[in-house]
C-alpha atoms as a PDB file:
ATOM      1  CA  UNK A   1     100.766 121.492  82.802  1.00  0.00           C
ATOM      2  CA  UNK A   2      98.157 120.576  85.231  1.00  0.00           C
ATOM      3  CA  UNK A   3      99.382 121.316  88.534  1.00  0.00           C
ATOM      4  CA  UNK A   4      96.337 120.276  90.652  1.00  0.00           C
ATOM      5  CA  UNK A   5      97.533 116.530  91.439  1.00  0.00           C
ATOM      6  CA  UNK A   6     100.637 117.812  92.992  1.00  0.00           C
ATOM      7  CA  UNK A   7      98.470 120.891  94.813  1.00  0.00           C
ATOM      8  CA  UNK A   8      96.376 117.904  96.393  1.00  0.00           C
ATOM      9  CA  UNK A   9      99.128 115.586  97.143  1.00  0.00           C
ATOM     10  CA  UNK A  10     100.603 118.753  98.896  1.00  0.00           C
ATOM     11  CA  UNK A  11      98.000 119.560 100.612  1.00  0.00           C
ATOM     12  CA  UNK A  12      97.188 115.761 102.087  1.00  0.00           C
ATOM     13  CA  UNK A  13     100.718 115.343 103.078  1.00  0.00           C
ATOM     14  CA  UNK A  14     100.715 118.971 105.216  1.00  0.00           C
ATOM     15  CA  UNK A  15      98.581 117.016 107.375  1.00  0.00           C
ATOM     16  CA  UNK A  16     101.157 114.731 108.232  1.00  0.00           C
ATOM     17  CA  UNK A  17     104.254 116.900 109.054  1.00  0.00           C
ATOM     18  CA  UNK A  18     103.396 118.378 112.835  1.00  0.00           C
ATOM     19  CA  UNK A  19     102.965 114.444 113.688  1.00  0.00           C
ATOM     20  CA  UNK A  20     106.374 113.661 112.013  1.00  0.00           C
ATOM     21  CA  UNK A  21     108.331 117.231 112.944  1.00  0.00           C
ATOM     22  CA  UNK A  22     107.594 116.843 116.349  1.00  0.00           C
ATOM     23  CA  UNK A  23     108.717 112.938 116.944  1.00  0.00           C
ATOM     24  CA  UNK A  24     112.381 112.869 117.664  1.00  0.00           C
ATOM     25  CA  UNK A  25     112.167 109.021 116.531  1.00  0.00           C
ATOM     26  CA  UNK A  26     110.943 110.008 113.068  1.00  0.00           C
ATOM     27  CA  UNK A  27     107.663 109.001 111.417  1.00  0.00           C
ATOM     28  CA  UNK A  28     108.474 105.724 111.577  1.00  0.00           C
ATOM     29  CA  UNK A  29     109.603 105.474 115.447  1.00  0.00           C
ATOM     30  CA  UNK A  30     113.396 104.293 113.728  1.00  0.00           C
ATOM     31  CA  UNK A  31     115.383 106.644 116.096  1.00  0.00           C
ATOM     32  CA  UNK A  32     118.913 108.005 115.661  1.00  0.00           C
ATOM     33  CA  UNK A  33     121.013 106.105 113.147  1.00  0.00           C
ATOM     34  CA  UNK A  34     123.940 105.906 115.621  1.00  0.00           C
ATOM     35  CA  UNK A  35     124.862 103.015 117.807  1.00  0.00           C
ATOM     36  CA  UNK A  36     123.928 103.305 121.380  1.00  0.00           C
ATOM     37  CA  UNK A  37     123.285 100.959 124.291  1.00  0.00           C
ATOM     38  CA  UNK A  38     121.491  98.056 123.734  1.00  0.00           C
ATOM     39  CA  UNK A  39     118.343  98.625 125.967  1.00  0.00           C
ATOM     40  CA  UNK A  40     115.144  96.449 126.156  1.00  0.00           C
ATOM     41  CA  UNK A  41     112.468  97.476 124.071  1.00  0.00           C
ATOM     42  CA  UNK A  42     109.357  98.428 125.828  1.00  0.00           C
ATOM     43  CA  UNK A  43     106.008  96.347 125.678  1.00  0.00           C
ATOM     44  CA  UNK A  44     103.968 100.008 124.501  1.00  0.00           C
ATOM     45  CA  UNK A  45     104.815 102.557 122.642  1.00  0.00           C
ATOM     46  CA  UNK A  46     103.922 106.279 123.329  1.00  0.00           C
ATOM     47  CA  UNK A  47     100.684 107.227 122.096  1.00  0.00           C
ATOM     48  CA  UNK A  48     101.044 109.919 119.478  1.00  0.00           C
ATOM     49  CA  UNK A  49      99.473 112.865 120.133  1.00  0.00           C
ATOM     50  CA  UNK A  50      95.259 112.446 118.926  1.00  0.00           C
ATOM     51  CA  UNK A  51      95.446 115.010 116.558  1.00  0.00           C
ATOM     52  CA  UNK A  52      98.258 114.641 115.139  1.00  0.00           C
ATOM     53  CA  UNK A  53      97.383 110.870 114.506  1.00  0.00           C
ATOM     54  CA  UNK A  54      94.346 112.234 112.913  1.00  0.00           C
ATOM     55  CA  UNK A  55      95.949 114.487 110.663  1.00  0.00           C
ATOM     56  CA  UNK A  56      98.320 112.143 109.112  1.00  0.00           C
ATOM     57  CA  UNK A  57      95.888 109.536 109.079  1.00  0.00           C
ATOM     58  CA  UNK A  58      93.876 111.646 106.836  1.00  0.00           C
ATOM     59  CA  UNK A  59      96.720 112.902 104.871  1.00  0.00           C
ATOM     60  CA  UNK A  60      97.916 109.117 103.937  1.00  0.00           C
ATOM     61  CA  UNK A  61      93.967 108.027 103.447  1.00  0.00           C
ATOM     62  CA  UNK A  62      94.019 110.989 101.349  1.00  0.00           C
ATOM     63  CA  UNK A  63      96.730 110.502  99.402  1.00  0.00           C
ATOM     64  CA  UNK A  64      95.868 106.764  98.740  1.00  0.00           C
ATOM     65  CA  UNK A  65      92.644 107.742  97.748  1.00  0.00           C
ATOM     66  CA  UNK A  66      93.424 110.471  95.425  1.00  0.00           C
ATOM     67  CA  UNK A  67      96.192 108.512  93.450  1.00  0.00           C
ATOM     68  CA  UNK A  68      93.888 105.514  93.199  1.00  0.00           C
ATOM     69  CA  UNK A  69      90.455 106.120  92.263  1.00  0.00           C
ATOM     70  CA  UNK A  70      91.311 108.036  89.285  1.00  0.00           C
ATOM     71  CA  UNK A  71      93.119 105.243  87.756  1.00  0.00           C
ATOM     72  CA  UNK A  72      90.371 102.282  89.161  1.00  0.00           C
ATOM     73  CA  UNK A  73      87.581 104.814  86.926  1.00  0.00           C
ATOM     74  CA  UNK A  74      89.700 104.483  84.114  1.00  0.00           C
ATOM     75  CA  UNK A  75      90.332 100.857  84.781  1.00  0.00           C
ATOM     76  CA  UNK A  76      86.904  99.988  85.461  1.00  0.00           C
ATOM     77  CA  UNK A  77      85.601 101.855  82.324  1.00  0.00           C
ATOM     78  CA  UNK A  78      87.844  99.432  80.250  1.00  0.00           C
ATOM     79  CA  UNK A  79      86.776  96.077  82.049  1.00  0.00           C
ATOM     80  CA  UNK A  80      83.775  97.538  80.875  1.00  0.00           C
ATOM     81  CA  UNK A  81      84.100  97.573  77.052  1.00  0.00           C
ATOM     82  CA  UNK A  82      85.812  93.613  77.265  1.00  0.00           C
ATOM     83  CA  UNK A  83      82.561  92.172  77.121  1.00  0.00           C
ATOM     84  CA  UNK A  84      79.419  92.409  74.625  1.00  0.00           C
ATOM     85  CA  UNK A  85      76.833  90.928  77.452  1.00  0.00           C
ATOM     86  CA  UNK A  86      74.973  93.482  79.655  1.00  0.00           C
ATOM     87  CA  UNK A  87      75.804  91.660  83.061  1.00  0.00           C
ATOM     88  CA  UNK A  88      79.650  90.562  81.545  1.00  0.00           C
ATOM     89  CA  UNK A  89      80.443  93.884  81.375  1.00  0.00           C
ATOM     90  CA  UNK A  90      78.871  95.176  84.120  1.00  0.00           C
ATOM     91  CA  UNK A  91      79.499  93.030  86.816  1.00  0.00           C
ATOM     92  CA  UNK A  92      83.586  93.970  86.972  1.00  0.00           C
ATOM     93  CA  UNK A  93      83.466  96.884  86.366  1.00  0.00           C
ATOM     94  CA  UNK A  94      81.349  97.620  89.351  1.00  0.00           C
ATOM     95  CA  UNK A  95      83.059  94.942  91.489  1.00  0.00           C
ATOM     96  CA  UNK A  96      86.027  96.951  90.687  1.00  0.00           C
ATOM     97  CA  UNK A  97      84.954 100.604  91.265  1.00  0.00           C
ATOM     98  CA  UNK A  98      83.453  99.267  94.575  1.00  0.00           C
ATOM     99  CA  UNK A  99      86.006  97.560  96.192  1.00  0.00           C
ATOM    100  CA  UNK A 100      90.146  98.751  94.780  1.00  0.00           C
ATOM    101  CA  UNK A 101      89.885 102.208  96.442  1.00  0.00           C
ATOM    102  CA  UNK A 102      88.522 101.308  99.964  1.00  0.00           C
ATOM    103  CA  UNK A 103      90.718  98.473  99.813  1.00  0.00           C
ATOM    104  CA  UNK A 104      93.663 100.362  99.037  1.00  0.00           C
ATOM    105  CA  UNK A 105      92.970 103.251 101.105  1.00  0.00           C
ATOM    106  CA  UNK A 106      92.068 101.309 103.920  1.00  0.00           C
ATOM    107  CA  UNK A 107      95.393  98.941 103.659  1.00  0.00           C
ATOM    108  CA  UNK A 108      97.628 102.583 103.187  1.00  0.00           C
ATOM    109  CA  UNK A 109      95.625 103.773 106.653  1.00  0.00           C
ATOM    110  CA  UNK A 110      96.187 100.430 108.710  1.00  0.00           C
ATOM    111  CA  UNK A 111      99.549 100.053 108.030  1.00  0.00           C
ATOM    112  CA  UNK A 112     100.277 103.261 108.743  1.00  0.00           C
ATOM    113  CA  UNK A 113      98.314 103.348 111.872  1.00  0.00           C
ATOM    114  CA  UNK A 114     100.003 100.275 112.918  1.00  0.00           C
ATOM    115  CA  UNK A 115     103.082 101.350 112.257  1.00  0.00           C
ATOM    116  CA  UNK A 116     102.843 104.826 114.770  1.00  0.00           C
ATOM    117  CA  UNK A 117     100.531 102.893 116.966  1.00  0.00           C
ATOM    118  CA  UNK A 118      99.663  99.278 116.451  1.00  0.00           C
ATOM    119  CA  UNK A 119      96.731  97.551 117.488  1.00  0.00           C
ATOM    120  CA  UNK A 120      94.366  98.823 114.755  1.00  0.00           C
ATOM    121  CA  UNK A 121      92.099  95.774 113.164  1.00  0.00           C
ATOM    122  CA  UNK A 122      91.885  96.033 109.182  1.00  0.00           C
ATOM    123  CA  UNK A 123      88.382  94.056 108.451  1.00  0.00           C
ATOM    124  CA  UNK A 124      86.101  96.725 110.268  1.00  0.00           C
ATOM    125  CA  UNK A 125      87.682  99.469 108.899  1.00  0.00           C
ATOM    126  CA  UNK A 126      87.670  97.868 105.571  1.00  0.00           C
ATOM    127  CA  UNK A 127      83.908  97.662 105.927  1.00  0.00           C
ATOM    128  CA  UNK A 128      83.609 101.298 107.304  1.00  0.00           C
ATOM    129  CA  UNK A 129      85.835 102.696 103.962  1.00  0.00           C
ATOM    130  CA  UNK A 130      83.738 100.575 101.807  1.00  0.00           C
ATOM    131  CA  UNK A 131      80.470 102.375 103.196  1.00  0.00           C
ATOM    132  CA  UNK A 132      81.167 105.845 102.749  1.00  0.00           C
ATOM    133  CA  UNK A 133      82.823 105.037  99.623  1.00  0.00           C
ATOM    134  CA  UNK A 134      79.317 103.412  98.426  1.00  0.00           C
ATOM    135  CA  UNK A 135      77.646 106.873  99.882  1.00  0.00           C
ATOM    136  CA  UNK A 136      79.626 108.789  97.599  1.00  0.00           C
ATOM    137  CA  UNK A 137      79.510 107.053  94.339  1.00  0.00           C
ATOM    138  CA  UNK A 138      75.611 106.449  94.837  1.00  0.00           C
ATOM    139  CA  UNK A 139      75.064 110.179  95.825  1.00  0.00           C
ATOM    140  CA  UNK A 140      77.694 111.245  93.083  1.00  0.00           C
ATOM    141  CA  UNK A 141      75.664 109.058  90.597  1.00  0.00           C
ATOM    142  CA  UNK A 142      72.497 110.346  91.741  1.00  0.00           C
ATOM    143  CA  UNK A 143      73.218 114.032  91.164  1.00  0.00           C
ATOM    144  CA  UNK A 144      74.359 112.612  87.239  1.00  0.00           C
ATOM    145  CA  UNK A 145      77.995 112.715  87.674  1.00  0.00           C
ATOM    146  CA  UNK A 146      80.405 111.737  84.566  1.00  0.00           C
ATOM    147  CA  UNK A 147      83.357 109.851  84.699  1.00  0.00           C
ATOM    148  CA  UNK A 148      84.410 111.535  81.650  1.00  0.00           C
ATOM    149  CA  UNK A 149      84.171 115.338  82.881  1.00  0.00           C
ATOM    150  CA  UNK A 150      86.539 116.164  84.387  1.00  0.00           C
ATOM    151  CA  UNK A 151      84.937 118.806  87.344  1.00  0.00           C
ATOM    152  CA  UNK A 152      82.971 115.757  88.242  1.00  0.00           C
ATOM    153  CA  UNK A 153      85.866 113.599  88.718  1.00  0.00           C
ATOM    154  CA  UNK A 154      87.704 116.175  90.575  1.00  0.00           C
ATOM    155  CA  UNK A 155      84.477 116.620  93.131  1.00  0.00           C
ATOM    156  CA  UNK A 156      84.439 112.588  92.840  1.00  0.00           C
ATOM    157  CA  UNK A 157      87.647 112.696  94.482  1.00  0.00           C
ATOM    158  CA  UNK A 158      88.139 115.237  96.678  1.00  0.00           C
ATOM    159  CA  UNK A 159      84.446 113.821  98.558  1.00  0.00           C
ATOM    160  CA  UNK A 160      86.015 110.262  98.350  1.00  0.00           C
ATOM    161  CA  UNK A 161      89.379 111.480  99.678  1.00  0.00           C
ATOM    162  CA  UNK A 162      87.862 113.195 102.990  1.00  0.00           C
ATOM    163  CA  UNK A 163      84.515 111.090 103.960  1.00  0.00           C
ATOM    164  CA  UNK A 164      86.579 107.376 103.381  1.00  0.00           C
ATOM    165  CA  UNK A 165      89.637 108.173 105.278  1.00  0.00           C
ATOM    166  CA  UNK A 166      87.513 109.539 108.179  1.00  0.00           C
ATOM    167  CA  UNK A 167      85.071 106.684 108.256  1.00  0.00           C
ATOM    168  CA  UNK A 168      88.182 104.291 108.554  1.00  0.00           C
ATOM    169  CA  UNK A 169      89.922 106.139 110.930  1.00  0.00           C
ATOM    170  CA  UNK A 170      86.479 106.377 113.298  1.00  0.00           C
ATOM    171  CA  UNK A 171      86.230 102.594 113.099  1.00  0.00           C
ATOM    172  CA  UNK A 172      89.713 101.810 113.570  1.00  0.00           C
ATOM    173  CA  UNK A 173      89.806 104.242 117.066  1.00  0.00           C
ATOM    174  CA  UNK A 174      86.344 102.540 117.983  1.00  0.00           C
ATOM    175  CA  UNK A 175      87.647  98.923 117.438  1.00  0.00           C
ATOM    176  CA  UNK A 176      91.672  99.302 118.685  1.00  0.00           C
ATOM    177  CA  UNK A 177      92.814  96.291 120.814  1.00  0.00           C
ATOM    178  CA  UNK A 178      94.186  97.230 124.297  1.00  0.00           C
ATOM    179  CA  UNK A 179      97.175  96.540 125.177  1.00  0.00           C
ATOM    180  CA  UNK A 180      97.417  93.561 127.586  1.00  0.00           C
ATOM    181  CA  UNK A 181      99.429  89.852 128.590  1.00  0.00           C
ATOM    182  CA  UNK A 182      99.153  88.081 125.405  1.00  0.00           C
ATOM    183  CA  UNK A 183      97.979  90.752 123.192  1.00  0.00           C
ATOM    184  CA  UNK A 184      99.617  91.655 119.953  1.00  0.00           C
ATOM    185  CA  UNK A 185      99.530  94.853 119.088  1.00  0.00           C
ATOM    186  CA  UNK A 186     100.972  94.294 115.606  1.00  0.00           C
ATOM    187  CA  UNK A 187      98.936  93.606 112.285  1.00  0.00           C
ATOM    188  CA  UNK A 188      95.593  92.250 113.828  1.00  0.00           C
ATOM    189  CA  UNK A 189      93.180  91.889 110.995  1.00  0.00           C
END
């Protein structure tokens, strides 16, 4: 049995826990399941600790990556094979190696970020994950990686997994909204 998705899943997710063990609210800021007072909610939340916001934000950019590009190879090696033309074949195939995992990634990241946090914007960070993503399969495919080896995919990955999450997460710190009178914090794309 190959036990190396689960080692990687395992070893994205450790960077989540000190963010989550230390929160008495839970990862989601949900709280204590038992009625209390009804108070007002505040306007802010409390910042989570930087680090710790960086560790789980690479752990779930991570994971999303790791569980997605493997099957959008796959998926974008068949697109490949519908077509007889040159450009019918090639044309979504690429459009879908490209774009599914920074897209995915990205949307796992933002919602998570805006979950903890809020006030992260989606389109810039799309573009950010999309960029390093592009780095890595040009660089990958200039030093003659295979989809169909296996080491390669595994390198594929594990480069995809740390260099997209980071380049998201740098754009999404660099382009948060402040809070202020009429600003939503929530889900600003």
């Amino acid at each position: 049995m190959n036990r190396l998705p689960l080692l990687v899943l395992s070893a994205a997710l450790s960077f989540a826990a000190p963010a989550w063990a230390q929160d008495p609210a839970g990862p989601l800021g949900i709280g204590p399941t038992v009625p209390t007072e009804v108070q007002p909610e505040p306007t802010t939340r409390a910042p989570v600790e930087p680090w710790h916001f960086l560790g789980a934000g690479m752990g779930v950019g991570a994971a999303a990556t790791a569980f997605t590009l493997a099957p959008t190879v796959i998926l974008a090696g068949y697109l490949g094979t519908l077509s007889s033309g040159l450009l019918g074949a090639a044309v979504p195939s690429l459009l879908t190696l490209l774009f599914v995992p920074p897209l995915l990634s990205t949307l796992a990241i933002w919602t998570f970020a805006n979950l903890t946090e809020g006030g992260f914007k989606l389109t810039p960070a799309f573009w950010a994950g999309l960029g390093a993503h592009l780095a890595v399969v040009v660089v990958a495919g200039l030093l003659g990686a295979a989809a169909n080896q296996p080491g390669d995919m595994i390198l594929l990955t594990l480069a995809d997994a740390v260099l997209m999450p980071a380049a998201t997460l740098a754009v999404m710190n660099h382009t948060r909204l402040q809070p202020g009178p009429g600003v939503n914090l929530r889900w600003e794309f």
